[in-house]
C-alpha atoms as a PDB file:
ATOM      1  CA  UNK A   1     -10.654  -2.292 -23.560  1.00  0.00           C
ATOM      2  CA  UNK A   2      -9.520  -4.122 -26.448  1.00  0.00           C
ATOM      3  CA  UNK A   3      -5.829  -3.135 -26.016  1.00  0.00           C
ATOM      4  CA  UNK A   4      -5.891  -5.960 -23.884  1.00  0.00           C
ATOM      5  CA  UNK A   5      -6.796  -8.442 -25.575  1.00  0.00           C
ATOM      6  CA  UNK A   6      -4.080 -11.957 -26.593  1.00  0.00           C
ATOM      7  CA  UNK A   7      -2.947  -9.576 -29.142  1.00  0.00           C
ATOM      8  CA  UNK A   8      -1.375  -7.163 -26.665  1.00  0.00           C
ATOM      9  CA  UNK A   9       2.728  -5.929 -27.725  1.00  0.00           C
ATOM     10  CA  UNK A  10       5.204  -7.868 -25.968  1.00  0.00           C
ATOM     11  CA  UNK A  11       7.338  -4.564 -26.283  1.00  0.00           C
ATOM     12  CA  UNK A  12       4.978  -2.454 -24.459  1.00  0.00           C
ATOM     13  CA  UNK A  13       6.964  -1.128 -21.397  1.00  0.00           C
ATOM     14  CA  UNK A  14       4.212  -0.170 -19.358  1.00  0.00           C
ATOM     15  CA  UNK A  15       2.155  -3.818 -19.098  1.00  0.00           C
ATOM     16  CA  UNK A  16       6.289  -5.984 -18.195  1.00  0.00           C
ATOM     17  CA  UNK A  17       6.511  -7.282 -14.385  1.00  0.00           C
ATOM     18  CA  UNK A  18       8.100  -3.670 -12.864  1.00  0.00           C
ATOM     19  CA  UNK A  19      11.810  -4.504 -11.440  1.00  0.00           C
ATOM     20  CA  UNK A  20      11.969  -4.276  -7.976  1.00  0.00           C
ATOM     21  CA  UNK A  21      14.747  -1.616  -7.897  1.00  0.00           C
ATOM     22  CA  UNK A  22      11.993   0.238 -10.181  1.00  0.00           C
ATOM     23  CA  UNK A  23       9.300  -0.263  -7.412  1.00  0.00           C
ATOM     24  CA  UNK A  24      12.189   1.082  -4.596  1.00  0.00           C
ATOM     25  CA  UNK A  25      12.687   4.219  -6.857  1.00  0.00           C
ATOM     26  CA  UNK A  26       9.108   4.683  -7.434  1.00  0.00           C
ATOM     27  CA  UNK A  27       8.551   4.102  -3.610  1.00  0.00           C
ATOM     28  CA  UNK A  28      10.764   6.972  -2.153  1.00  0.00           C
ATOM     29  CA  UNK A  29       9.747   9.236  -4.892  1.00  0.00           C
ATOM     30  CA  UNK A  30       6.060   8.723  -3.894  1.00  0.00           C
ATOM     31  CA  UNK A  31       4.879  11.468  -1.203  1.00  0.00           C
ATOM     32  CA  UNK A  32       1.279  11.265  -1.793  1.00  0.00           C
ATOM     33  CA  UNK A  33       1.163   8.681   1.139  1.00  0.00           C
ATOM     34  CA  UNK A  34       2.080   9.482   4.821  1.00  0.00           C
ATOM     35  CA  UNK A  35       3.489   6.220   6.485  1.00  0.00           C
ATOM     36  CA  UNK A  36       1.845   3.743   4.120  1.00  0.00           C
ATOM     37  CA  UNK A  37       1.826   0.115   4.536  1.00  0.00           C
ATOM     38  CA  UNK A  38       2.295  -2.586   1.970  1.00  0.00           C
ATOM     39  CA  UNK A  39      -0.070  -5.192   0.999  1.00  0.00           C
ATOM     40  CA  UNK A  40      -0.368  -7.768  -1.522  1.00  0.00           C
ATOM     41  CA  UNK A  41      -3.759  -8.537  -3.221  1.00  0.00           C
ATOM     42  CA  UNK A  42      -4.882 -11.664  -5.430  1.00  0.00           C
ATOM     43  CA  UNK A  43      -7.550 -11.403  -8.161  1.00  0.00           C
ATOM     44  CA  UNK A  44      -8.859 -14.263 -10.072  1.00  0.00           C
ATOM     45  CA  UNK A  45     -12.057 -14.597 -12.368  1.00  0.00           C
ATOM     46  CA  UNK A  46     -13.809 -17.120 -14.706  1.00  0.00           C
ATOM     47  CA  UNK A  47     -16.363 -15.631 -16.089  1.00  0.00           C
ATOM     48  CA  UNK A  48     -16.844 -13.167 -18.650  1.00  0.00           C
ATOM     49  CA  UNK A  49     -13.807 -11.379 -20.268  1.00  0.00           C
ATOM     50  CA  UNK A  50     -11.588 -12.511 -17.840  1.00  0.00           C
ATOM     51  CA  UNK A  51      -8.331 -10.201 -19.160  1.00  0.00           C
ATOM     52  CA  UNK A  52     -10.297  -7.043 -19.305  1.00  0.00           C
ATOM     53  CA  UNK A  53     -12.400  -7.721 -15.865  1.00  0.00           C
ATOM     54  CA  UNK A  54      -8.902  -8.217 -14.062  1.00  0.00           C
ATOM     55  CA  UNK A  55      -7.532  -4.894 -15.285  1.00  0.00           C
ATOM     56  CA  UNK A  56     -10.714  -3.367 -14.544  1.00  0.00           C
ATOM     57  CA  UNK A  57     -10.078  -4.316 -10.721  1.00  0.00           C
ATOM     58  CA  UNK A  58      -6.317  -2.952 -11.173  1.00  0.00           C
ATOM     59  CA  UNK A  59      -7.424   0.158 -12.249  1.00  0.00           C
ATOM     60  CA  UNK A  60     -10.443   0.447  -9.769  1.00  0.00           C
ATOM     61  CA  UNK A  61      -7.638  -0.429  -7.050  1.00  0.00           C
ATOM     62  CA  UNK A  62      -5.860   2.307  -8.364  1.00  0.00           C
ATOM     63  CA  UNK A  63      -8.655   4.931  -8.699  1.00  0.00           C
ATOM     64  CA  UNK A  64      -9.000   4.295  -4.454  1.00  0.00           C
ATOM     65  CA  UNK A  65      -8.199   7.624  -2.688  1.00  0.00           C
ATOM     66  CA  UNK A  66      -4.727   6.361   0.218  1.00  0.00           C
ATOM     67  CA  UNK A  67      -3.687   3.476  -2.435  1.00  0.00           C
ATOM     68  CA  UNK A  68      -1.600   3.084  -4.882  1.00  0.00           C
ATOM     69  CA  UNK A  69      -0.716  -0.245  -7.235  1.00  0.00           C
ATOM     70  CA  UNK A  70       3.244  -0.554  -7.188  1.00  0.00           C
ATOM     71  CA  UNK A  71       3.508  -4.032  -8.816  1.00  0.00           C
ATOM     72  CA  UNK A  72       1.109  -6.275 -10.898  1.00  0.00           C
ATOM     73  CA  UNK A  73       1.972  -9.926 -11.671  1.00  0.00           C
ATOM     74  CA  UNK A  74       2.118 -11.363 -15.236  1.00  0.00           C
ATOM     75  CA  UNK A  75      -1.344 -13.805 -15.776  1.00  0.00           C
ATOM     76  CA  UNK A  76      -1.611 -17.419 -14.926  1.00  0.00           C
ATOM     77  CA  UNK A  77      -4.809 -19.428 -16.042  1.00  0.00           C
ATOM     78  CA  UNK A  78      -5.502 -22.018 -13.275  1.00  0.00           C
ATOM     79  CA  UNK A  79      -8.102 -24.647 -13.416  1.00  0.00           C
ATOM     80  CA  UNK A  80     -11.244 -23.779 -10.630  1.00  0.00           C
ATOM     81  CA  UNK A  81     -10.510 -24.922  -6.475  1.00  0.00           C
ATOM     82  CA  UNK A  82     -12.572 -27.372  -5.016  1.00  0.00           C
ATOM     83  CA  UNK A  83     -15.065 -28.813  -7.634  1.00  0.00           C
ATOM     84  CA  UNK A  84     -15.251 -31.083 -10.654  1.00  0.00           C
ATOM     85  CA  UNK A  85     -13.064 -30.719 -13.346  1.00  0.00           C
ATOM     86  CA  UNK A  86     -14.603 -29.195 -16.269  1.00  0.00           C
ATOM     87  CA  UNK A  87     -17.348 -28.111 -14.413  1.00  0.00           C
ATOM     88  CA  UNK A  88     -16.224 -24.557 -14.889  1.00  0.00           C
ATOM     89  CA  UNK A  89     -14.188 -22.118 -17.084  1.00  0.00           C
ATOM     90  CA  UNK A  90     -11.019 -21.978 -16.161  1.00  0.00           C
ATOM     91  CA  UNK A  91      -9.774 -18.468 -14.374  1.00  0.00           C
ATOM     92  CA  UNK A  92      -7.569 -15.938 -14.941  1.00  0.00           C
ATOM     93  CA  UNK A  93      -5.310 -15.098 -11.871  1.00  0.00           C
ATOM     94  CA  UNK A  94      -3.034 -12.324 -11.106  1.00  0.00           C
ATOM     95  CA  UNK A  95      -1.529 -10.814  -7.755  1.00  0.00           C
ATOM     96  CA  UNK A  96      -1.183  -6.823  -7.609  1.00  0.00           C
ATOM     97  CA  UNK A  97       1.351  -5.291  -4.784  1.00  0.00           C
ATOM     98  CA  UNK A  98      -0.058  -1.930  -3.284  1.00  0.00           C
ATOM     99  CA  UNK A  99       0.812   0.482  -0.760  1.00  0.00           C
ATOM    100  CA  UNK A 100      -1.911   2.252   1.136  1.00  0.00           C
ATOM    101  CA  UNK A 101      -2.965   4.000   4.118  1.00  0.00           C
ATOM    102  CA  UNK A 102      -6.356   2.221   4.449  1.00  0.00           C
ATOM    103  CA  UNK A 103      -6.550  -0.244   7.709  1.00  0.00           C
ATOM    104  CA  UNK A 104      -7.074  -3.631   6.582  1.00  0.00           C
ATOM    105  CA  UNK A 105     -11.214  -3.176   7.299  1.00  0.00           C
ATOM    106  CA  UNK A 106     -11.205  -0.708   4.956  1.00  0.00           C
ATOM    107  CA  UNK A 107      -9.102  -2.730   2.108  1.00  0.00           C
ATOM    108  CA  UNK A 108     -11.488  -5.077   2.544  1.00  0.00           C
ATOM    109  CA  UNK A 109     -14.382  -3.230   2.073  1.00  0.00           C
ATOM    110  CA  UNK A 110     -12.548  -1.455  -1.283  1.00  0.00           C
ATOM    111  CA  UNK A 111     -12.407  -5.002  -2.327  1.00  0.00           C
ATOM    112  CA  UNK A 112     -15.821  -6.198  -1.952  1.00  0.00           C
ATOM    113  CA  UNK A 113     -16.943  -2.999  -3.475  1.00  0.00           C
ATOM    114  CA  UNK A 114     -15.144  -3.432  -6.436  1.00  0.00           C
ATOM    115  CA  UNK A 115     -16.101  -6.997  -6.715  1.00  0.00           C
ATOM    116  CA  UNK A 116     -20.010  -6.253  -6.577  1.00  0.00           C
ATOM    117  CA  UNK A 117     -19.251  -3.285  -9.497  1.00  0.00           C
ATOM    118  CA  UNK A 118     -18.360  -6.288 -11.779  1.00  0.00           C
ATOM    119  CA  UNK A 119     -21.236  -8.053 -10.715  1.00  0.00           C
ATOM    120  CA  UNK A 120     -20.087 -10.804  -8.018  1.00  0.00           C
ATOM    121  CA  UNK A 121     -22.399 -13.205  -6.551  1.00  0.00           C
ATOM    122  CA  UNK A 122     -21.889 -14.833  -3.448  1.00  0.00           C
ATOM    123  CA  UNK A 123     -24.506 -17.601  -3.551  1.00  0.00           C
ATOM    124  CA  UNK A 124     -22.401 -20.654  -3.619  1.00  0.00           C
ATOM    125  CA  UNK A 125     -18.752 -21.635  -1.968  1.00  0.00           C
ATOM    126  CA  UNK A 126     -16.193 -21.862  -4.854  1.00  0.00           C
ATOM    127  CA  UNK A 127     -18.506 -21.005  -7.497  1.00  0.00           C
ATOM    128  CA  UNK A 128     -17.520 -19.367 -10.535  1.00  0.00           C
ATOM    129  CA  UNK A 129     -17.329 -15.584 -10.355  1.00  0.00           C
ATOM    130  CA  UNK A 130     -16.497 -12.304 -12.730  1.00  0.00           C
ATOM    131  CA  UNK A 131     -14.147 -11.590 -10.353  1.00  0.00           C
ATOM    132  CA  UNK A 132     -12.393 -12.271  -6.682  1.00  0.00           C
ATOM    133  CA  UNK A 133     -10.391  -9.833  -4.938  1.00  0.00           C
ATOM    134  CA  UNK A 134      -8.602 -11.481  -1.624  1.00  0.00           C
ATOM    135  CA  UNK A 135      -6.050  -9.693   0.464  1.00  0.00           C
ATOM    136  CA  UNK A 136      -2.832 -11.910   0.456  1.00  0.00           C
ATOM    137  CA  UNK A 137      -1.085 -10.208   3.255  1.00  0.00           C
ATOM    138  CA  UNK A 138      -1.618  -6.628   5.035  1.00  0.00           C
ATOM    139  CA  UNK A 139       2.227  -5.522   5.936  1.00  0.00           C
ATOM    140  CA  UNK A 140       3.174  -8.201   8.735  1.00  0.00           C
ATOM    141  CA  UNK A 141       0.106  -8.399  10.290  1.00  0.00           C
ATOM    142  CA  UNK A 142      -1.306 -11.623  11.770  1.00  0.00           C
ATOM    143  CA  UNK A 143      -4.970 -11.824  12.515  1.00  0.00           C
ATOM    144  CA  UNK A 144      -7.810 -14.458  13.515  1.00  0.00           C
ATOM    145  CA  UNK A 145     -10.829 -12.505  13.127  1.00  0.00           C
ATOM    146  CA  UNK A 146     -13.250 -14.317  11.160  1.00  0.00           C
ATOM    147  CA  UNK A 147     -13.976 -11.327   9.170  1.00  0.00           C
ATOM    148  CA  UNK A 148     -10.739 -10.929   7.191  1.00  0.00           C
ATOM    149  CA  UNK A 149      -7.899 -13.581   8.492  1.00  0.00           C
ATOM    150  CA  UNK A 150      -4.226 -12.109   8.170  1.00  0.00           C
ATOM    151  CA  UNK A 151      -2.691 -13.503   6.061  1.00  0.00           C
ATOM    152  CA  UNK A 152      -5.306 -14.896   3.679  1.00  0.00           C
ATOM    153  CA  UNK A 153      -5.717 -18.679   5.726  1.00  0.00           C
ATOM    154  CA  UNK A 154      -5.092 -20.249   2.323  1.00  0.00           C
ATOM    155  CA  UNK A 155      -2.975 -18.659   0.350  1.00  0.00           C
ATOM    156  CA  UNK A 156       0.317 -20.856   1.674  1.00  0.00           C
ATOM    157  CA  UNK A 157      -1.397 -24.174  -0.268  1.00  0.00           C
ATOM    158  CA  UNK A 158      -2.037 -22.333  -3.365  1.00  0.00           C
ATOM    159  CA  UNK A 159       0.129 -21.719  -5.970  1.00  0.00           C
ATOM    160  CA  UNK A 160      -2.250 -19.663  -8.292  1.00  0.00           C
ATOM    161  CA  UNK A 161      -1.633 -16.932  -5.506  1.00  0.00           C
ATOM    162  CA  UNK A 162       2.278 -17.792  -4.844  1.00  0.00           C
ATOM    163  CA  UNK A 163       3.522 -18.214  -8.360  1.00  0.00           C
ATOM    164  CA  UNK A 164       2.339 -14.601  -9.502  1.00  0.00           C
ATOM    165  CA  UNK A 165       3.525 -13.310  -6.151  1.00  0.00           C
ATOM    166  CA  UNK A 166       6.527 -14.712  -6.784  1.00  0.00           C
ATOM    167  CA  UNK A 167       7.191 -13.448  -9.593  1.00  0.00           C
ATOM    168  CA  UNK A 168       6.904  -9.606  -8.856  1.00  0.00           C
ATOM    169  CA  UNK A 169       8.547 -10.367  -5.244  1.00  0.00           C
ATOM    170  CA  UNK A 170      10.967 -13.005  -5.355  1.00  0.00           C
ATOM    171  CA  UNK A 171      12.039 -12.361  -1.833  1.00  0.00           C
ATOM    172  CA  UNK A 172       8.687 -12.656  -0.146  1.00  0.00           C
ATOM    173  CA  UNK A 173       7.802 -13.590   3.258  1.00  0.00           C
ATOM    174  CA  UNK A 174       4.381 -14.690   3.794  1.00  0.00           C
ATOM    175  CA  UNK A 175       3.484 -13.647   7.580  1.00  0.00           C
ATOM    176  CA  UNK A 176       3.724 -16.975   9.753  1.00  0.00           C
ATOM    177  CA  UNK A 177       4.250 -19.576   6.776  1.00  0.00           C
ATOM    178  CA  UNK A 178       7.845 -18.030   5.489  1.00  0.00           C
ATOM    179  CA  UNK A 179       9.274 -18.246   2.175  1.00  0.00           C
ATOM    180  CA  UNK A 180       6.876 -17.442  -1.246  1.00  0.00           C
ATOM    181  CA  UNK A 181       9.827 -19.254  -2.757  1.00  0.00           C
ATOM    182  CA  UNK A 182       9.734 -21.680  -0.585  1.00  0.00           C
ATOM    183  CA  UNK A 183       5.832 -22.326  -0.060  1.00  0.00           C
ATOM    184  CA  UNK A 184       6.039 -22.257  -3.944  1.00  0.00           C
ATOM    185  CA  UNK A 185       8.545 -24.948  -3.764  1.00  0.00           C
ATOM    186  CA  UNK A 186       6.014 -27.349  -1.821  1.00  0.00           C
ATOM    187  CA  UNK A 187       2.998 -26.785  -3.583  1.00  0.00           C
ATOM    188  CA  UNK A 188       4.540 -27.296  -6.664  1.00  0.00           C
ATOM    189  CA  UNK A 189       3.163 -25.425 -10.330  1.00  0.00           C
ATOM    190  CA  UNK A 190       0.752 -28.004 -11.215  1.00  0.00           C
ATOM    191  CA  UNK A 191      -2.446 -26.545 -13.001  1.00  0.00           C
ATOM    192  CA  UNK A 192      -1.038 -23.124 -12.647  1.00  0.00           C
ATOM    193  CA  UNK A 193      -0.003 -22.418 -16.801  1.00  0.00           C
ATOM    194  CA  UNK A 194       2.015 -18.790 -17.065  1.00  0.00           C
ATOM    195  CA  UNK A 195      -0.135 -17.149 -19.677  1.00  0.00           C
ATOM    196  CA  UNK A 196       3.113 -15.086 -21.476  1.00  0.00           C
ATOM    197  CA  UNK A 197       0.342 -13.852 -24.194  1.00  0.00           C
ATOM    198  CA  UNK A 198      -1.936 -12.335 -21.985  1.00  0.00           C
ATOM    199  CA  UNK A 199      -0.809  -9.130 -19.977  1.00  0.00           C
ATOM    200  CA  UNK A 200      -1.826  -7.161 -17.493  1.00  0.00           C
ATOM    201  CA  UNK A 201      -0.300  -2.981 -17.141  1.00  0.00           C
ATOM    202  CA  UNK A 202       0.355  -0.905 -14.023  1.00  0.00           C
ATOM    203  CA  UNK A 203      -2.141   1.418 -13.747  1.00  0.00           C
ATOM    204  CA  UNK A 204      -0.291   5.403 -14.862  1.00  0.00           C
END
């Protein structure tokens, strides 16, 4: 795990942002999928070895049978939401792209699986954690259940989910809100520091 570590090559091909005309290529060349949809995915942690814990989750993502990664974000270190400053490490953020045939229950329950194999613990609201897998956005879907909310009810105020979104989908609508560009634009990059020594790679 220690390939990805600060020390990791700039020159290595296979941990650079992927090009979106690579992504197109890659898509219609992909037939292990019938119909898939797309879906974009945010992962942040602050505890533990934060670089390896977030390609962990890639790679776990990866490893689920109807998904596959197609894009993941360069790293942004972001100071914790919603409590004192210094009162915890900072995280690590990243946003993957994936397409997959799993209905959004099912996503979600990948992702909560994947965030109790690294150890998670739910027992306090915006407490520090090894590692938090949200979906973003499930295709254009738009949904009020309480159990997952389409798109993530948040995710237009914060730019530790738009600015690595951004940056692997520059065109990018977020369902009912518009723009990433745009949303970006509002929020602003404040607290949100690119991290160009730290990478993360697509899975193989």
């Amino acid at each position: 795990m220690s390939v990805y570590s600060q020390g990791a090559s700039q020159s290595d091909p296979t941990v650079q942002p992927v090009p979106a005309s690579v992504v197109e290529q890659v898509d219609a060349a992909d037939v292990t999928l019938s119909n898939p949809r797309r879906a974009v995915i945010a992962l942040g942690s602050n505890l533990g070895n934060r670089l390896e814990t977030l390609q962990g989750a890639i790679d776990a993502l990866e490893d689920t049978p109807g998904l596959r990664v197609k894009a993941v974000s360069p790293v942004y270190e972001t100071e914790p939401w919603g409590v004192e400053a210094g009162s915890q490490p900072s995280y690590f953020n990243a946003v993957v792209v994936v397409k997959t045939t799993l209905p959004p229950a099912s996503l979600l329950e990948r992702g909560h699986a994947i965030e109790e194999a690294f150890d998670r613990v739910r027992d306090e609201r915006w407490g520090p954690r090894t590692i938090d897998v949200d979906i973003v956005a499930y295709a254009d879907v738009v949904s009020d259940d309480p159990v997952l909310t389409l798109p993530h009810p948040r995710a237009h105020q914060r730019a530790f989910v738009l600015a690595p979104w951004h940056d692997v989908e520059p065109e990018a609508q977020l369902p009912g809100h518009g723009s990433v560009a745009d949303l970006l634009s509002e929020v602003g990059r404040d607290g949100v520091l690119p991290r160009a020594d730290l990478e993360l790679r697509l899975p193989e």
